[in-house]
N, C-alpha and C. Protein backbone atom coordinates (compact mmCIF):
# COMPACT_ATOMS: atom_id res chain seq x y z
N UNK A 1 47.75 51.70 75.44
CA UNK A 1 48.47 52.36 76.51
C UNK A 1 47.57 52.45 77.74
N UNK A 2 48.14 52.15 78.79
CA UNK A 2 47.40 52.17 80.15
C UNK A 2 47.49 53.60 80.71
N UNK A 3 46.15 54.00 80.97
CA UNK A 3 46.33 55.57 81.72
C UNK A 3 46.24 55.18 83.27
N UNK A 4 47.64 55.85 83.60
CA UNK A 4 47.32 55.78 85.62
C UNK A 4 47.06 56.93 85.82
N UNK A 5 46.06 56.98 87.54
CA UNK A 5 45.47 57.91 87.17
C UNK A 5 46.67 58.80 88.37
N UNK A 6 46.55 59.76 88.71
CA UNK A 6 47.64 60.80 89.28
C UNK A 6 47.57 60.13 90.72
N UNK A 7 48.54 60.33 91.15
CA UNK A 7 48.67 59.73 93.01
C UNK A 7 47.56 60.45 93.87
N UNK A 8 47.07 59.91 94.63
CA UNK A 8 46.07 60.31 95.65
C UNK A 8 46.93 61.27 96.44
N UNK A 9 46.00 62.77 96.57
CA UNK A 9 46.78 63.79 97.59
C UNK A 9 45.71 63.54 98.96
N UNK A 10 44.89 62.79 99.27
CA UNK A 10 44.67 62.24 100.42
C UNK A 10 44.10 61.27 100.58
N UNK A 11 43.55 60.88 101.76
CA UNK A 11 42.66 59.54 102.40
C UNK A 11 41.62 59.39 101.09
N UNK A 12 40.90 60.51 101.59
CA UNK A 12 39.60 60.91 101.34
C UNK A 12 39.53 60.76 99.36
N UNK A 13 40.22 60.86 99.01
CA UNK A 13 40.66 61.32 97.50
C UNK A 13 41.07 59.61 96.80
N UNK A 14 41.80 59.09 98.13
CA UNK A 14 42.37 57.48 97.38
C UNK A 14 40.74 56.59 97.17
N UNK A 15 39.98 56.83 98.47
CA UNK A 15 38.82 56.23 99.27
C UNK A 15 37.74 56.55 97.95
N UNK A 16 37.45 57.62 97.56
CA UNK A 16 36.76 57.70 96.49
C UNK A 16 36.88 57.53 95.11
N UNK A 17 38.34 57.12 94.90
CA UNK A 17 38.49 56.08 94.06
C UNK A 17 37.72 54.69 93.43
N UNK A 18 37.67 54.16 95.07
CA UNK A 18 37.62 52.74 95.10
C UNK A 18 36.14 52.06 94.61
N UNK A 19 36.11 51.02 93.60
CA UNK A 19 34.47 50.73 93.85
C UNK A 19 34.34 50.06 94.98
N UNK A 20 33.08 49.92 95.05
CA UNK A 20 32.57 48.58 96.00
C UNK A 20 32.72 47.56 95.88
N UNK A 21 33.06 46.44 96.88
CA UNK A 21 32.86 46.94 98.27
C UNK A 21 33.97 47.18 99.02
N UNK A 22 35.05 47.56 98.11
CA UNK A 22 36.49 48.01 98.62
C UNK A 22 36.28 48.90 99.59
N UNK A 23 35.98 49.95 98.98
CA UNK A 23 35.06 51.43 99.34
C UNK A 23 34.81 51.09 100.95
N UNK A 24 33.80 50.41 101.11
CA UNK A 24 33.39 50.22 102.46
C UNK A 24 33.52 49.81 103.22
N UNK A 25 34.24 48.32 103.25
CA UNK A 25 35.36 47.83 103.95
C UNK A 25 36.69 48.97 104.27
N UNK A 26 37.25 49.28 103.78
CA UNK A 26 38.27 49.95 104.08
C UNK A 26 37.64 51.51 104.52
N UNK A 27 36.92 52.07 104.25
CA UNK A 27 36.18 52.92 105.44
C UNK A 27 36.08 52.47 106.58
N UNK A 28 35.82 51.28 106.66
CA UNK A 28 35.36 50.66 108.11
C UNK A 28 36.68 50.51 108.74
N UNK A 29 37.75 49.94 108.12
CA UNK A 29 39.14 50.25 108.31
C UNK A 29 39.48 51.13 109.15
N UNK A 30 39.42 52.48 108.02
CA UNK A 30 39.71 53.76 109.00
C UNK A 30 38.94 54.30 109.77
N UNK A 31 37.81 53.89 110.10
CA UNK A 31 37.29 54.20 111.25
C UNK A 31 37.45 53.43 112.67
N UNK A 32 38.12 52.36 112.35
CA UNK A 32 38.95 51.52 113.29
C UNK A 32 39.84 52.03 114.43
N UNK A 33 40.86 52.25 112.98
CA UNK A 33 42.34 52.30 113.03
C UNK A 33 42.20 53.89 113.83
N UNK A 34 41.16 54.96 112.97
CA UNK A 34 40.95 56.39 113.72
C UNK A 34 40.72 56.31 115.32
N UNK A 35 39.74 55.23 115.48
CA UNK A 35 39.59 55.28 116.91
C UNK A 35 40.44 54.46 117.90
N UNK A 36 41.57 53.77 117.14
CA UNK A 36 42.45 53.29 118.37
C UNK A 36 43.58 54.57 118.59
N UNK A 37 43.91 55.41 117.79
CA UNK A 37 44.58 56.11 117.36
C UNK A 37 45.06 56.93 118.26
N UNK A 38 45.65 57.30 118.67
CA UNK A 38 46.22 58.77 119.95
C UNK A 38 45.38 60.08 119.25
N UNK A 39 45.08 60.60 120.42
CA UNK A 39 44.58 61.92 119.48
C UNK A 39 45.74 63.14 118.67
N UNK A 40 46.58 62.57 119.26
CA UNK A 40 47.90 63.72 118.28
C UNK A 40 48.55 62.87 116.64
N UNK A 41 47.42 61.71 116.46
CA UNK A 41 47.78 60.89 115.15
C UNK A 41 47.19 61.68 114.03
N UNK A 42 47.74 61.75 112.88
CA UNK A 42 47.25 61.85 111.52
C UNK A 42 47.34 60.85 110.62
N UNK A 43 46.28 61.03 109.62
CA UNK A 43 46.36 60.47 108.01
C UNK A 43 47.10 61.11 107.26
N UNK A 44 47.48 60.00 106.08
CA UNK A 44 48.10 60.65 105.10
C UNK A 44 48.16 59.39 104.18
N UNK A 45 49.00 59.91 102.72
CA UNK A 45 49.13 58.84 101.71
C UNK A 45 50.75 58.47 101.84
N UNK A 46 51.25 57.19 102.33
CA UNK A 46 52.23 57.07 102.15
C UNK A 46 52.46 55.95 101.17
N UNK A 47 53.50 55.44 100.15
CA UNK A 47 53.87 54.74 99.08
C UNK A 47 52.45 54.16 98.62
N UNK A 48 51.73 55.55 98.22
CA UNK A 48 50.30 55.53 97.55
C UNK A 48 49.23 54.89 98.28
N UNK A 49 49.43 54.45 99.46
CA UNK A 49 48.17 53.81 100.45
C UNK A 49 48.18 54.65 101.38
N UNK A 50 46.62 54.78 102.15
CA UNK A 50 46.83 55.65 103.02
C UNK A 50 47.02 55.37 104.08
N UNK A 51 47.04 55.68 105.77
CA UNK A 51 47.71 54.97 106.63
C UNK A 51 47.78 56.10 108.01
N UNK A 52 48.28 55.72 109.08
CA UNK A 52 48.23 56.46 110.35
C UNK A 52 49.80 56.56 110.33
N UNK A 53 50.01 58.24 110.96
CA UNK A 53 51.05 58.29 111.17
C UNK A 53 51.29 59.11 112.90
N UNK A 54 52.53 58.52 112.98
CA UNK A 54 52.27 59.17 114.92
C UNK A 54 53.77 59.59 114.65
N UNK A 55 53.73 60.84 115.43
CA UNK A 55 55.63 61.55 115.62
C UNK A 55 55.86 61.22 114.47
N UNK A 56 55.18 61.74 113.47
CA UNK A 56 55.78 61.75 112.20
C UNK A 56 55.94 60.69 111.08
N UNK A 57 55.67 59.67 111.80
CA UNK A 57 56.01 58.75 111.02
C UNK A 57 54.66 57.72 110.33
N UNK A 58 54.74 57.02 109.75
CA UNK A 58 53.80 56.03 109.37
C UNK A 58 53.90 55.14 110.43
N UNK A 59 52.93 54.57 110.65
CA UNK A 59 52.93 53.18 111.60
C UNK A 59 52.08 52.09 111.17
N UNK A 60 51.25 52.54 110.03
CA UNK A 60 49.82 51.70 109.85
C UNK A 60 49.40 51.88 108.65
N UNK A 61 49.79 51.01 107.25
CA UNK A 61 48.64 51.45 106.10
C UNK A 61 47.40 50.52 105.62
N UNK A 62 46.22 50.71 104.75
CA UNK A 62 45.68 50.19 104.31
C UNK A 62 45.83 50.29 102.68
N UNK A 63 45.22 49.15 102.08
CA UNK A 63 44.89 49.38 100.54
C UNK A 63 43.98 48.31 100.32
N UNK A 64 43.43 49.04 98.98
CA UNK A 64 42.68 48.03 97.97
C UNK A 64 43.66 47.31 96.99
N UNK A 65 43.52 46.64 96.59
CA UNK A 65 43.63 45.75 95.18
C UNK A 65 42.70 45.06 94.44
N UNK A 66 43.06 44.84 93.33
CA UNK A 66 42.63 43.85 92.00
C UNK A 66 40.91 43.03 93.05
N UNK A 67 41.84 42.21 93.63
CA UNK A 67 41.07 41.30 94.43
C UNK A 67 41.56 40.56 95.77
N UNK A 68 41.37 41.77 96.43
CA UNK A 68 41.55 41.33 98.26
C UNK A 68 41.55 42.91 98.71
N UNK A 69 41.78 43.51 99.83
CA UNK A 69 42.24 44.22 100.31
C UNK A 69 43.55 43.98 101.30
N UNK A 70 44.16 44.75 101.88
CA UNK A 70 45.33 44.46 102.81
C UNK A 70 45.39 45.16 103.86
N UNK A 71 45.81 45.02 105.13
CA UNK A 71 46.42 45.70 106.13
C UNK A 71 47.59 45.41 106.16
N UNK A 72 48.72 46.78 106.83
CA UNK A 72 50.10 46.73 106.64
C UNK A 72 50.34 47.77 108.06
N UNK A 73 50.59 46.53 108.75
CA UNK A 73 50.92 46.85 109.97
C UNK A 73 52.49 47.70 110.60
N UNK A 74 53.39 47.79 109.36
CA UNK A 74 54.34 47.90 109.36
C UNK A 74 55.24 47.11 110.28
N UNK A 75 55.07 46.26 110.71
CA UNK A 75 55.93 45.13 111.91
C UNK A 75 55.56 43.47 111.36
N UNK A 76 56.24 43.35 111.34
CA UNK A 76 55.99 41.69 111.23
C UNK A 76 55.95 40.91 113.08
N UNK A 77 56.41 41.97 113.57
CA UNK A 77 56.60 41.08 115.03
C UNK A 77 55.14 41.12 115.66
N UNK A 78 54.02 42.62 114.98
CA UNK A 78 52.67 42.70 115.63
C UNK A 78 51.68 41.11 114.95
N UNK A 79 52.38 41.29 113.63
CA UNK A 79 51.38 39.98 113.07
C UNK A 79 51.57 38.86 113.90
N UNK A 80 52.87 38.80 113.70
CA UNK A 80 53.55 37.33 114.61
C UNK A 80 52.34 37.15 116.08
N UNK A 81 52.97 38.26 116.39
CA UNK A 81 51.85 38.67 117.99
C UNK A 81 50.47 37.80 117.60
N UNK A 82 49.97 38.19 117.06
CA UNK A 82 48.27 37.82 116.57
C UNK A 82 48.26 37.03 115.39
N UNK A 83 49.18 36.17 115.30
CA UNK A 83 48.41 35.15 114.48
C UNK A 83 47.69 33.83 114.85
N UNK A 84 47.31 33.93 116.13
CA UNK A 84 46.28 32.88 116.23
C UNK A 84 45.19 33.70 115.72
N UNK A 85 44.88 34.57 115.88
CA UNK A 85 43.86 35.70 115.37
C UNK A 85 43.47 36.08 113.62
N UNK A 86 44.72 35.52 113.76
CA UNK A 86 44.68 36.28 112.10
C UNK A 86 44.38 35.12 111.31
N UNK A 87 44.40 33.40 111.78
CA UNK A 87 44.26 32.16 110.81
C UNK A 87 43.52 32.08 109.94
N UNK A 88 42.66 33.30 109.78
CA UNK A 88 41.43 33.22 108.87
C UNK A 88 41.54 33.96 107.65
N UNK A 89 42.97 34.26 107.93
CA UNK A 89 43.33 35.72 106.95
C UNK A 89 44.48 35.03 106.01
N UNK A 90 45.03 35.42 104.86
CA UNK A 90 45.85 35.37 103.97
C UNK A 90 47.53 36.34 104.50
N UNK A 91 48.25 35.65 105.46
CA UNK A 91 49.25 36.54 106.04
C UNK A 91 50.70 36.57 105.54
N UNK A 92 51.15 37.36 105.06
CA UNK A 92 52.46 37.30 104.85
C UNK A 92 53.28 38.32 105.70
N UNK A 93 54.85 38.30 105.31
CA UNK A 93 55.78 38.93 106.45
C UNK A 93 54.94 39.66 106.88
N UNK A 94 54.66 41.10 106.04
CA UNK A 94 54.35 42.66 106.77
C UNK A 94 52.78 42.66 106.13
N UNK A 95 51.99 41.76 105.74
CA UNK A 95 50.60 42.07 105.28
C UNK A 95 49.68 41.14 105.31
N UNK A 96 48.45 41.61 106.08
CA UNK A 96 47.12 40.75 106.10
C UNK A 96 46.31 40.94 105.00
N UNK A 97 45.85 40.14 104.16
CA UNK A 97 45.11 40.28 102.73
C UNK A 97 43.56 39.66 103.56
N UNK A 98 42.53 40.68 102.83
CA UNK A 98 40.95 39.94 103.34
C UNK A 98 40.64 40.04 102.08
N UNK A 99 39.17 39.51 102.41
CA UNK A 99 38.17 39.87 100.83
C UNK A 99 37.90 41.01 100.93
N UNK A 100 37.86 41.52 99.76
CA UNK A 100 37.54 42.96 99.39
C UNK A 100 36.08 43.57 100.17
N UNK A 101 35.42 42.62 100.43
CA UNK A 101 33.79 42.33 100.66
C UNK A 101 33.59 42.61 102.61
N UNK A 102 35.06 42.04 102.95
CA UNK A 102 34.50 41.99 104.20
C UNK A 102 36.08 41.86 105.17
N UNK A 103 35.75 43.27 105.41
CA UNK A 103 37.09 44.15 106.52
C UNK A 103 36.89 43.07 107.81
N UNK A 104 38.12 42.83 108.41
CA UNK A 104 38.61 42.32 109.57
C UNK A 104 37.44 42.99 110.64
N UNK A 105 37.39 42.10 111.89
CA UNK A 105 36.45 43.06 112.86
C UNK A 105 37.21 44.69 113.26
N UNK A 106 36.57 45.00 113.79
CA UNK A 106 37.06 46.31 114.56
C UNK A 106 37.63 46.37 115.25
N UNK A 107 37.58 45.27 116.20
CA UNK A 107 38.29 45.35 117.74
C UNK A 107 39.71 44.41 117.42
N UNK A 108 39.70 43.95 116.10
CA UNK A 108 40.96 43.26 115.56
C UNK A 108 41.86 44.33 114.97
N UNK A 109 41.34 45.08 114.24
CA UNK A 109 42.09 46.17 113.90
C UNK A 109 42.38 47.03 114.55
N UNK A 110 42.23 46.93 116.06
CA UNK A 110 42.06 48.41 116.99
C UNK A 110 43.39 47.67 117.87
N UNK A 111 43.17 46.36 117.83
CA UNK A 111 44.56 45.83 118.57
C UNK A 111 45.33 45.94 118.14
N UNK A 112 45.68 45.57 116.44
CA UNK A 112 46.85 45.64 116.15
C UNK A 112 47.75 47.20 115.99
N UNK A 113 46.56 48.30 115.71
CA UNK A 113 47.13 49.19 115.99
C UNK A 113 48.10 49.55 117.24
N UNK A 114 47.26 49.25 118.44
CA UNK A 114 47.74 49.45 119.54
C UNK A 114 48.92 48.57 119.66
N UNK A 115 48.85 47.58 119.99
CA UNK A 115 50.41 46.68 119.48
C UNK A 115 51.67 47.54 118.63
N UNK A 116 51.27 47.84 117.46
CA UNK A 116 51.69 48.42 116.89
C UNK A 116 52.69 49.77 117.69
N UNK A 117 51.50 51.01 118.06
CA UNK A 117 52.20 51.77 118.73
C UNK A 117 53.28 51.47 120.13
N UNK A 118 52.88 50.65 120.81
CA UNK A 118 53.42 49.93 121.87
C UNK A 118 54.57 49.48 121.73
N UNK A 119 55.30 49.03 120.16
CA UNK A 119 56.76 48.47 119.87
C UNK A 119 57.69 50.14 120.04
């Protein structure tokens, strides 16, 4: 029998989960995504990943997996936007997959946020 372990009640709680180098890549993540962010944005866990939310809503999640990590921009039209940018990445409709090892730059993730809020 497989034990799961209880849903993450925050960022901070999913994040210390993770081994390495999930862990630190996706820190680097949210320290990204924190600083493109409006200052009236929050974190939170939404459909178990955690993610930026503005006026309430989600706009932005991250996660780990097995083997890759992901960004989930919630838009397919922001990826569309930046996929000359993204050719290096594993992209589908609504998600950018990296190596677990090594998070997107900063100033890549700080755009798409902004894009993001901008729709």
């Amino acid at each position: 029998m497989v034990t799961r372990l209880p849903k993450p009640k925050s960022v901070e709680e999913y994040l210390e989960r993770l081994p390495e180098p999930a862990r630190t890549s996706l820190e680097k993540v949210r320290a990204a995504l924190l600083a493109a962010a409006p200052s009236d944005a929050t974190e939170g866990i939404g459909y178990q990943m955690p993610g930026i939310r503005c006026n309430g809503r989600f706009v932005f999640y991250y996660a780990a997996f097995k083997s890759h990590c992901s960004l989930f921009p919630a838009s397919g039209s922001v990826i569309e936007k930046f996929k000359d940018e993204l050719k290096n990445y594993e992209v589908d409709k609504g998600t950018i997959r990296f190596p677990a090892d090594k998070a997107p730059p900063a100033a890549l993730i700080r755009k798409l946020l902004k894009a993001r809020l901008a729709e």
